[in-house]
Protein backbone atom coordinates (compact mmCIF):
# COMPACT_ATOMS: atom_id res chain seq x y z
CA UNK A 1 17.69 -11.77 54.60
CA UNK A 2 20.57 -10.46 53.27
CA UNK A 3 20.86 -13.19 51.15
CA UNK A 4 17.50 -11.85 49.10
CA UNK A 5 18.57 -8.05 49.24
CA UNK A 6 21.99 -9.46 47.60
CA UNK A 7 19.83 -11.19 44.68
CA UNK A 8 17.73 -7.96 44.68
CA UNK A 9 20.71 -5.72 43.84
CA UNK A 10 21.98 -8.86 41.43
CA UNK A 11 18.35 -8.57 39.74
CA UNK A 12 18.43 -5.04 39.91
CA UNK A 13 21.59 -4.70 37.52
CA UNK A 14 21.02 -7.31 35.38
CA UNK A 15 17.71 -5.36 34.36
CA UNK A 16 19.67 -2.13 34.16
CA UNK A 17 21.77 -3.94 31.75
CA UNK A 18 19.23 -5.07 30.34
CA UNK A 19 17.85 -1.60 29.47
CA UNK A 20 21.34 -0.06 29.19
CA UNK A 21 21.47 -2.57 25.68
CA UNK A 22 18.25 -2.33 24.62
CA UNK A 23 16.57 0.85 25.06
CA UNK A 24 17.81 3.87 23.56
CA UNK A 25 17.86 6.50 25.93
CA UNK A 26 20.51 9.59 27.20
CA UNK A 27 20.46 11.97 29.37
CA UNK A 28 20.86 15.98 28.54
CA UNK A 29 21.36 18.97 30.61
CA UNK A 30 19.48 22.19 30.23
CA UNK A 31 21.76 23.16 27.55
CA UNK A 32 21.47 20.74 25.81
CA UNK A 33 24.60 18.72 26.66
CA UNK A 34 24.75 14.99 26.46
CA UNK A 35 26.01 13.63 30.00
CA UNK A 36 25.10 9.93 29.61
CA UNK A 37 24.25 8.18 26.54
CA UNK A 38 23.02 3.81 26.74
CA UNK A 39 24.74 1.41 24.50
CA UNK A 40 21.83 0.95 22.27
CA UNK A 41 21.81 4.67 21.56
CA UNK A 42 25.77 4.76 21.02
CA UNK A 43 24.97 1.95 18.95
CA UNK A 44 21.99 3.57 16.79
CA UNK A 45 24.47 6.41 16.29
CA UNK A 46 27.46 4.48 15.54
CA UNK A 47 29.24 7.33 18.17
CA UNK A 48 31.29 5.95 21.15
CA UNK A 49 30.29 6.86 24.30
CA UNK A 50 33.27 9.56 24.68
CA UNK A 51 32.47 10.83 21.86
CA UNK A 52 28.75 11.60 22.79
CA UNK A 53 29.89 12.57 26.24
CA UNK A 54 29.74 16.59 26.06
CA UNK A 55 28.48 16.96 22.65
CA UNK A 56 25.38 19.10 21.75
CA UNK A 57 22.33 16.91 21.33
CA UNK A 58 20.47 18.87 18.85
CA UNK A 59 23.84 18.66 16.99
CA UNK A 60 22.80 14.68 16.29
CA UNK A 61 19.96 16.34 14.45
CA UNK A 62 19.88 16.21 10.60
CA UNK A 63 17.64 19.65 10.66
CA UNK A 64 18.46 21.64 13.34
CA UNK A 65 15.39 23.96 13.23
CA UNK A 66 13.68 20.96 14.59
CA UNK A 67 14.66 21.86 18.61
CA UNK A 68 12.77 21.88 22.30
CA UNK A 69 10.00 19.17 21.14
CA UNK A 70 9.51 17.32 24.64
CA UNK A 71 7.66 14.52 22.50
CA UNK A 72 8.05 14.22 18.62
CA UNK A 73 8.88 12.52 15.38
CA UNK A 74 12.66 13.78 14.83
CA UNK A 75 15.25 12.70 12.02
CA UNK A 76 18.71 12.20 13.20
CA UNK A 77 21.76 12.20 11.51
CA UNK A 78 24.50 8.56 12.47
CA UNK A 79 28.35 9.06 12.31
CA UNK A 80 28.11 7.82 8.80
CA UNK A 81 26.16 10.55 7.34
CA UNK A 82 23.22 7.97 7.25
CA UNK A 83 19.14 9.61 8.37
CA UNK A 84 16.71 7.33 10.89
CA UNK A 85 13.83 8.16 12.88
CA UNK A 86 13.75 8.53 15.99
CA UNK A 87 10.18 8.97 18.51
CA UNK A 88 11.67 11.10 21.61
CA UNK A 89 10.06 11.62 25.25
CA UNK A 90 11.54 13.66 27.17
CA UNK A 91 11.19 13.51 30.92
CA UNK A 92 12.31 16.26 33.37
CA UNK A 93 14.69 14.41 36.90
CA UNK A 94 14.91 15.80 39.68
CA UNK A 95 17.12 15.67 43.11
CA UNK A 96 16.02 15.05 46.56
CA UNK A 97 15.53 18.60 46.80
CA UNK A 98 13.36 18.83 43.97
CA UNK A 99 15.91 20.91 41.86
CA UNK A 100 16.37 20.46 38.82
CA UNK A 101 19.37 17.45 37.63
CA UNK A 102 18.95 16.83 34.06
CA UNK A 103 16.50 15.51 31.21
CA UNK A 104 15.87 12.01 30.38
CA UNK A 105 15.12 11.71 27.00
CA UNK A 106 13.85 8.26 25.77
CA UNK A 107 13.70 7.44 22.29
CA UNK A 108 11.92 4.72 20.27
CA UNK A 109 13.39 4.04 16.55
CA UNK A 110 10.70 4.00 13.58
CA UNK A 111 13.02 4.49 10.35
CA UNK A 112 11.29 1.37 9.72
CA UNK A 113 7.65 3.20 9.67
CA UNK A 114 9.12 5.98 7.29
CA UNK A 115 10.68 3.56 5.17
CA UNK A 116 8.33 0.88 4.08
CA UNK A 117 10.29 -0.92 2.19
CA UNK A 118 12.29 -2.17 4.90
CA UNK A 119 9.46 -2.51 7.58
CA UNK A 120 9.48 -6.25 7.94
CA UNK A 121 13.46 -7.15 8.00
CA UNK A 122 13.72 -3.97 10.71
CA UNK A 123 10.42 -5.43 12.57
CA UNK A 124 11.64 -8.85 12.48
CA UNK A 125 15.59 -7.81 13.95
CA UNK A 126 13.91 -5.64 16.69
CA UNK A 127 11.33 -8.81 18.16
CA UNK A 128 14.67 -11.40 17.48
CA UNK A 129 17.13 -8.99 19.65
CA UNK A 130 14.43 -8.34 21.96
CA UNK A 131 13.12 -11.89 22.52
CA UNK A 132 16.99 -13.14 22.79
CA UNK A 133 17.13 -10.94 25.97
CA UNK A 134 13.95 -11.05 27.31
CA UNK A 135 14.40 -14.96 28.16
CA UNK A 136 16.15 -13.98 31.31
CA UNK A 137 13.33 -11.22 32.64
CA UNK A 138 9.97 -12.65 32.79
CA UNK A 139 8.80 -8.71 33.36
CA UNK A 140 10.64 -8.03 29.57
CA UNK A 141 8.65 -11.42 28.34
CA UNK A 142 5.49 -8.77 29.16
CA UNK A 143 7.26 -5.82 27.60
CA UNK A 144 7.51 -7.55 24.23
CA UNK A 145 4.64 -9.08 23.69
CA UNK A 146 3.06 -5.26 23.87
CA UNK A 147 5.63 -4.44 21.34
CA UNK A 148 5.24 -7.29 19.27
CA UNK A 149 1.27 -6.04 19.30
CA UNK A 150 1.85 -2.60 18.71
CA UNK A 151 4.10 -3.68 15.47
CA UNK A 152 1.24 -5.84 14.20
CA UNK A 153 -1.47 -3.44 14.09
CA UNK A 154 1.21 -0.84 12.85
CA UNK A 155 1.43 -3.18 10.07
CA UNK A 156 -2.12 -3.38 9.49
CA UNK A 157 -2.31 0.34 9.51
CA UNK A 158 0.39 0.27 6.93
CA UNK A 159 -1.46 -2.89 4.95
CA UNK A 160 -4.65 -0.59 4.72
CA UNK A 161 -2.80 2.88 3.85
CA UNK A 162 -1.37 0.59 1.02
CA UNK A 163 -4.51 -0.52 -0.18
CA UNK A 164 -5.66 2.94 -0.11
CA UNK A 165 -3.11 4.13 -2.36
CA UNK A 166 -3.34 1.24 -5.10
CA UNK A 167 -7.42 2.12 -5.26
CA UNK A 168 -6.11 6.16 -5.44
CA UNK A 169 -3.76 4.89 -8.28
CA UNK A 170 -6.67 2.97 -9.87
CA UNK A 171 -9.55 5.71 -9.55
CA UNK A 172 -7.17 8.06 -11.35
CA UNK A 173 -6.41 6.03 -14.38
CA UNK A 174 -10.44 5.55 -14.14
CA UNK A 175 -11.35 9.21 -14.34
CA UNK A 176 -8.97 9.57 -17.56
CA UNK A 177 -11.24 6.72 -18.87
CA UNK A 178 -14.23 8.42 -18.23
CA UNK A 179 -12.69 11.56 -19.94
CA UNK A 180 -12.16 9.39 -23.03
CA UNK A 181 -15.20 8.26 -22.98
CA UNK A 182 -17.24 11.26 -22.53
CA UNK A 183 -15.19 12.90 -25.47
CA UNK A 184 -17.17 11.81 -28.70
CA UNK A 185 -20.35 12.08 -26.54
CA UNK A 186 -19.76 15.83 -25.77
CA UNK A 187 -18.59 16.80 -29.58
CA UNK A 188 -22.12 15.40 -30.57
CA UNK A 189 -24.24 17.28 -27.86
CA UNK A 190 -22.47 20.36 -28.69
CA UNK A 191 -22.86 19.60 -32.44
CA UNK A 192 -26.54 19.08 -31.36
CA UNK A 193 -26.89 22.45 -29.28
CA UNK A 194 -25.29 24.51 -32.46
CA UNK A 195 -27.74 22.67 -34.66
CA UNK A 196 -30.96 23.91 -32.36
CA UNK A 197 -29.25 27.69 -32.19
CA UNK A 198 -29.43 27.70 -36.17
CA UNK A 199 -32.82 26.66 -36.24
CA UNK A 200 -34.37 28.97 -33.61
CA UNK A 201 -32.31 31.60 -35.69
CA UNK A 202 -33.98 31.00 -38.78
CA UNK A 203 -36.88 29.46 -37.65
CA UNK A 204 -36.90 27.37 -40.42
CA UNK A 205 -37.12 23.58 -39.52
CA UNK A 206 -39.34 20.42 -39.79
CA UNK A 207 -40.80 18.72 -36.35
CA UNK A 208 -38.86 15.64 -37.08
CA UNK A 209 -35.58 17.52 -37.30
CA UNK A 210 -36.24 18.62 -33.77
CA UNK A 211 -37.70 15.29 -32.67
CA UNK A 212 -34.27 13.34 -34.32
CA UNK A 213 -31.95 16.25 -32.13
CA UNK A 214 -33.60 15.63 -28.64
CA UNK A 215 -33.91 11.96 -29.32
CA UNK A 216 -30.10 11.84 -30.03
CA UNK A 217 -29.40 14.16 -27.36
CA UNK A 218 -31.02 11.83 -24.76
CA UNK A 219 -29.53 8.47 -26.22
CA UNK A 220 -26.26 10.51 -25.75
CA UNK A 221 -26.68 11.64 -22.17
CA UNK A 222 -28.49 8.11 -21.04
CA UNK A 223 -24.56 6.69 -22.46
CA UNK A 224 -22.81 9.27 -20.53
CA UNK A 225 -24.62 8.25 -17.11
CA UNK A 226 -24.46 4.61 -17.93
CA UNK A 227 -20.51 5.41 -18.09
CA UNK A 228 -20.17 7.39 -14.58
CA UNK A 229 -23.05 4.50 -12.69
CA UNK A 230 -20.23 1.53 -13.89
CA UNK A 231 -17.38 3.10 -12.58
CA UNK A 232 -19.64 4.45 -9.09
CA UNK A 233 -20.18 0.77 -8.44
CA UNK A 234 -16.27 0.49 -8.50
CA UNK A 235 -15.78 3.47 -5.73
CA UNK A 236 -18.42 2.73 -3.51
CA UNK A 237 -16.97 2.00 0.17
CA UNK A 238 -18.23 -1.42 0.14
CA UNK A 239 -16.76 -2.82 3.55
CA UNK A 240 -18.88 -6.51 3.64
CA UNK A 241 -18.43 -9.42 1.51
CA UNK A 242 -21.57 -10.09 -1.31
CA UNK A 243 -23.13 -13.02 -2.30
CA UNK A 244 -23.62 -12.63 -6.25
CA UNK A 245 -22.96 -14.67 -9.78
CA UNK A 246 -19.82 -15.08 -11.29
CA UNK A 247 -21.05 -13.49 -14.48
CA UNK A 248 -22.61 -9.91 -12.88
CA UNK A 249 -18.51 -9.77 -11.73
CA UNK A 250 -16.97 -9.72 -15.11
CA UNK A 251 -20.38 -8.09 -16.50
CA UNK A 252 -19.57 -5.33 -14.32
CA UNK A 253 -15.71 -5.03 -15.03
CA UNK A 254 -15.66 -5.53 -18.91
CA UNK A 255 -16.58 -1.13 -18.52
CA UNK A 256 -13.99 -0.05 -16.46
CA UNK A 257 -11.01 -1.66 -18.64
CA UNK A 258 -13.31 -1.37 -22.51
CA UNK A 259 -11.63 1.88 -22.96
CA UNK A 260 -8.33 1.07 -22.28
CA UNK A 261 -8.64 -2.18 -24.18
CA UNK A 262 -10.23 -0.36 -27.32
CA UNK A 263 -7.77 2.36 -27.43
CA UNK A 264 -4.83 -0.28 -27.16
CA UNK A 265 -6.08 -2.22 -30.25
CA UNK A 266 -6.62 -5.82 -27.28
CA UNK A 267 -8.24 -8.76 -28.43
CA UNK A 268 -9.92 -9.42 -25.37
CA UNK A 269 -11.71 -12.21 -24.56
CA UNK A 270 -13.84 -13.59 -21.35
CA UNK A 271 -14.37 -18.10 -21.53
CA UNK A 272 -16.96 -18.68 -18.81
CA UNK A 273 -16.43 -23.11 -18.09
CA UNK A 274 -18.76 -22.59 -15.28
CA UNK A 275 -22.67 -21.41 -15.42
CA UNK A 276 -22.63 -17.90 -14.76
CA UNK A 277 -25.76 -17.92 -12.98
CA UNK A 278 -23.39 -19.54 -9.87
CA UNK A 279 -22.97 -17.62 -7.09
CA UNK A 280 -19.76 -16.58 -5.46
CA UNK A 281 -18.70 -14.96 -1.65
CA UNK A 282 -16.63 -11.92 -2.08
CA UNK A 283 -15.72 -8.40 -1.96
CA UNK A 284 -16.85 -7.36 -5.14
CA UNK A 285 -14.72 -3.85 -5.00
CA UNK A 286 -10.98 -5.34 -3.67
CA UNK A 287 -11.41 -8.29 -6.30
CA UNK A 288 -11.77 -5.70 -9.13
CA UNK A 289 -9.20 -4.13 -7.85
CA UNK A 290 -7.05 -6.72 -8.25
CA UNK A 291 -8.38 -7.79 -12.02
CA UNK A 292 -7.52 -4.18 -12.81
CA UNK A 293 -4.13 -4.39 -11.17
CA UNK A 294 -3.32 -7.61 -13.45
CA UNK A 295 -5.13 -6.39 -16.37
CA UNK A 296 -3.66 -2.89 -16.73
CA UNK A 297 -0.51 -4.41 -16.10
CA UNK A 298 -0.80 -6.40 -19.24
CA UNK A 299 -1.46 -3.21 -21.46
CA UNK A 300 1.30 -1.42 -20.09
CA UNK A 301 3.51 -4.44 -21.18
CA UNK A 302 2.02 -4.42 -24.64
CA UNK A 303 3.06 -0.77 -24.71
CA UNK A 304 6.48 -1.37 -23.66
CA UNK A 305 7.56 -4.48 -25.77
CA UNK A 306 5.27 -2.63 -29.13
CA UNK A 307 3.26 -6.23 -29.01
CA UNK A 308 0.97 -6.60 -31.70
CA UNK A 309 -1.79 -8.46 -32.21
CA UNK A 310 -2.29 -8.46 -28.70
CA UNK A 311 -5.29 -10.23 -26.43
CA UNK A 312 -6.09 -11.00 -22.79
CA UNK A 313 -7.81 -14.18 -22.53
CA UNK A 314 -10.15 -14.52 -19.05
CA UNK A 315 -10.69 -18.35 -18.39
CA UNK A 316 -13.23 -19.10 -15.43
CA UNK A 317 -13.97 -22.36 -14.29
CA UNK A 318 -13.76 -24.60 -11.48
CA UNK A 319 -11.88 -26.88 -9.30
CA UNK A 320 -14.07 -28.82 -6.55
CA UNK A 321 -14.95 -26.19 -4.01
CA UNK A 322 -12.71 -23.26 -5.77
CA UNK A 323 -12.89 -20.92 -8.58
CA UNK A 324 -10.28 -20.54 -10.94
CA UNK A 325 -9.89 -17.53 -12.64
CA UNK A 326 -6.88 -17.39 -15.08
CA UNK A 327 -5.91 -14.39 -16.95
CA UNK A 328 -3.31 -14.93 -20.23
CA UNK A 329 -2.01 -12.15 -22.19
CA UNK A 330 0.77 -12.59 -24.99
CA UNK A 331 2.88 -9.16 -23.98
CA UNK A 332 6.24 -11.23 -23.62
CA UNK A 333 6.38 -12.72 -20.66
CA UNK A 334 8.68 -11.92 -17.29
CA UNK A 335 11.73 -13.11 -17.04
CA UNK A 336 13.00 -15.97 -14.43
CA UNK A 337 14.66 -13.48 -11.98
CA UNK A 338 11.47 -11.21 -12.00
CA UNK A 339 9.35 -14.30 -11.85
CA UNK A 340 10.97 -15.84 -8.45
CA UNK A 341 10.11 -11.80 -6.49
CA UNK A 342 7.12 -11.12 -9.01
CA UNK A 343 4.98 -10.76 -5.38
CA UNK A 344 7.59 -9.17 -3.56
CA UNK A 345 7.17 -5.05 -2.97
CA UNK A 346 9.19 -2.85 -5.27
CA UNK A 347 9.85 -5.61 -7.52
CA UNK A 348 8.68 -3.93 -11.32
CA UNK A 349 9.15 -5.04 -14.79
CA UNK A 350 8.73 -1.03 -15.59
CA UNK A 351 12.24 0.02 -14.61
CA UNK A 352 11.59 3.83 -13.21
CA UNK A 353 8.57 3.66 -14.53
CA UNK A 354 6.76 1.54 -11.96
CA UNK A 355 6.25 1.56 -8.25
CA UNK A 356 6.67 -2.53 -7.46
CA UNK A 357 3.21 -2.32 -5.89
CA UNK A 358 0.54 -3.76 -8.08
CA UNK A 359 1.52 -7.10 -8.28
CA UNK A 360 2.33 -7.22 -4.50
CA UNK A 361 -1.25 -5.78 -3.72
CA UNK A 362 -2.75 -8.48 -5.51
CA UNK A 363 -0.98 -10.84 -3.60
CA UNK A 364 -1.93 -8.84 0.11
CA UNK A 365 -5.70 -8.64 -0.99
CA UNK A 366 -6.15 -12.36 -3.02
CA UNK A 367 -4.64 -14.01 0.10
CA UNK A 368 -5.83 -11.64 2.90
CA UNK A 369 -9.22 -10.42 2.13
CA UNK A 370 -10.29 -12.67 -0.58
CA UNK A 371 -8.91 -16.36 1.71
CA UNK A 372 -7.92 -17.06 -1.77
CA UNK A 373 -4.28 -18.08 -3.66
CA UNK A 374 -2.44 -16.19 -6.52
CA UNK A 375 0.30 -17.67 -8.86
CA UNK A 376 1.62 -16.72 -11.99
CA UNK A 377 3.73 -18.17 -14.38
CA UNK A 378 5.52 -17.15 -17.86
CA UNK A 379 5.64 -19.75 -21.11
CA UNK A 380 7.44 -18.08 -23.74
CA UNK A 381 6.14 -15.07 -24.24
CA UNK A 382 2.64 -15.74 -22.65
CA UNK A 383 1.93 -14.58 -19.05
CA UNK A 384 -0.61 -16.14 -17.39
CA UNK A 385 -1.82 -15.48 -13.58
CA UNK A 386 -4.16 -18.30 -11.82
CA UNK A 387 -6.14 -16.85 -8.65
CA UNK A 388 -7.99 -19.81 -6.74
CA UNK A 389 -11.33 -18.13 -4.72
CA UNK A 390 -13.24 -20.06 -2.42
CA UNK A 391 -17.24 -20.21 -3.83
């Protein structure tokens, strides 16, 4: 018997170790006064346990209007001058007596949430120190795999706000294009509506005058809805996969890019190998998103090297039980270091210019929602992307 309570205590401290290293945590008097700070928050902080000891915890703050929030989102401020995140609970102790000892405020880090760029690397430390300790605690084994969860779906949340954005991005540049568009149509039905004014003023037309204005005026108008029903079909929230031929695709993109290729002065150029009566599974919507992605990124490297005679050449055709669709444009090329990260966030060929994201958000939504494979590769100054889609 005493035996077991001796392995109990034994137990009992290695899992307060345990904590002590891995969960960030300190405790705070009334006033605010740090009494007892864990390793892993001496170590988030880069301050030594003296120095914490006594010290003002709102002080750790990097904005200190941000005080008395018993559960919240608060930026702190390490020894180094350097901001994180930190998620706090606090939780009221108590004696014996019930009077009041101290708080217990228990913090979770997600810097890594605010920062996207270095979610992964911070996700994958966390589960590796984590994992490394909770060998010896079968009751931690439990406590990470709900971790390891709650990171996953966080980075599905994440995956999906990025998506969100890139079709944001996208649906602006599309509404300049429809103001483009709409331009020359808009000078002629205003020409047309100062024509009818004179007339009615001087009342002093021929029936086919009149006839030739309202005819135009409709051909006009029928152009201008034609223009806003192709790029609707782009923004509707079209959740499910469709089962349609591999020419309505392109036959429905060619009017979302014309404008951009017209005003660019782009030979461009769709090569169907394949009848284009064969049908195809996919999400029409995230698969134009991507085509714009790699296609707009083209023009904007046209721009930037002053290219001319420019084209983007669309090859389809088809490998066995896959579709190949390569896209070729002769803007330069990328370079071999660019090439190697090309899918990697934040990596951009647009210098301050750019975000990094495009390319990468082909990659997420060609591999993840599509079950198809992206590559790309550079031959002197031709660029040429290959995506692979299951038919």
């Amino acid at each position: 018997m005493e035996k077991l309570k001796v392995n109990r205590l034994n137990y009992l401290e290695d899992f307060l170790e345990i904590l002590e290293q891995n969960i960030i945590y300190c405790r705070v008097t009334q006033d605010d006064i740090i009494v007892e700070a864990s390793d892993m928050f001496c170590k988030i902080t880069q301050y030594s346990k003296d120095e914490l000891q006594g010290e003002y915890y709102s002080s750790l703050k990097s904005s200190y209007s941000v005080k008395n929030l018993d559960n919240s989102e608060v930026e702190f401020r390490k020894k180094n001058n350097d901001l994180f995140w930190l998620e706090i609970k606090k939780i009221a102790q108590y004696d014996e007596n019930n009077d009041f000892l101290c708080y217990l405020i228990i913090h979770q880090d997600i810097t890594a949430s605010k920062q996207v760029k270095s979610l992964n690397k911070s996700l994958e430390l966390s589960i590796l120190e984590t994992a490394n300790e909770s060998m010896k605690v079968h009751h931690l084994n439990i406590t990470l795999e709900k971790r390891v969860r709650k990171a996953i779906d966080k980075n599905k949340k994440q995956e999906q706000h990025l998506l969100e954005q890139s079709k944001l991005a996208i649906m602006g540049e599309m509404i300049a294009m429809i103001a483009h568009q709409w331009k020359q149509p808009l000078n002629i039905l205003s020409l047309n509506m100062s024509n009818l004014e004179v007339m009615h003023i001087f009342e002093n037309y021929e029936k086919k005058e009149l006839d030739y204005i309202v005819e135009n005026s409709n051909k006009t108008i029928d152009y201008m809805i034609k223009t806003i029903s192709d790029f609707s079909e782009f923004l509707k929230p079209n959740k499910d996969d469709s089962n349609i031929n591999i020419g309505t695709i392109f036959y429905q993109l060619e009017p979302l890019i014309q404008s951009d290729i017209k005003r660019n002065c782009i030979n461009f150029n769709i090569t169907y190998n394949v009848d284009k009566s064969e049908n195809i599974n996919i999400h029409i919507s995230k698969f134009t998103q991507v085509m714009i992605n790699i296609i707009k990124n083209s023009i904007d490297a046209f721009k930037y090297n002053y290219i001319t005679n420019a084209y983007i050449k669309i090859d389809i055709s088809k490998q066995k039980d896959k579709f190949l669709i390569q896209i070729k444009d002769n803007a330069g090329g990328i370079s071999k270091n660019i090439l190697k990260t090309i899918f990697e966030p934040y990596v951009t060929t647009k210098g301050k210019n750019g975000t990094g994201l495009g390319i990468y958000m082909c990659k997420l939504i060609v591999e993840g929602h599509l079950k198809g494979e992206i590559s790309v590769k550079s031959l002197n100054d031709n660029t040429i992307f290959d995506i692979y889609l299951p038919d």
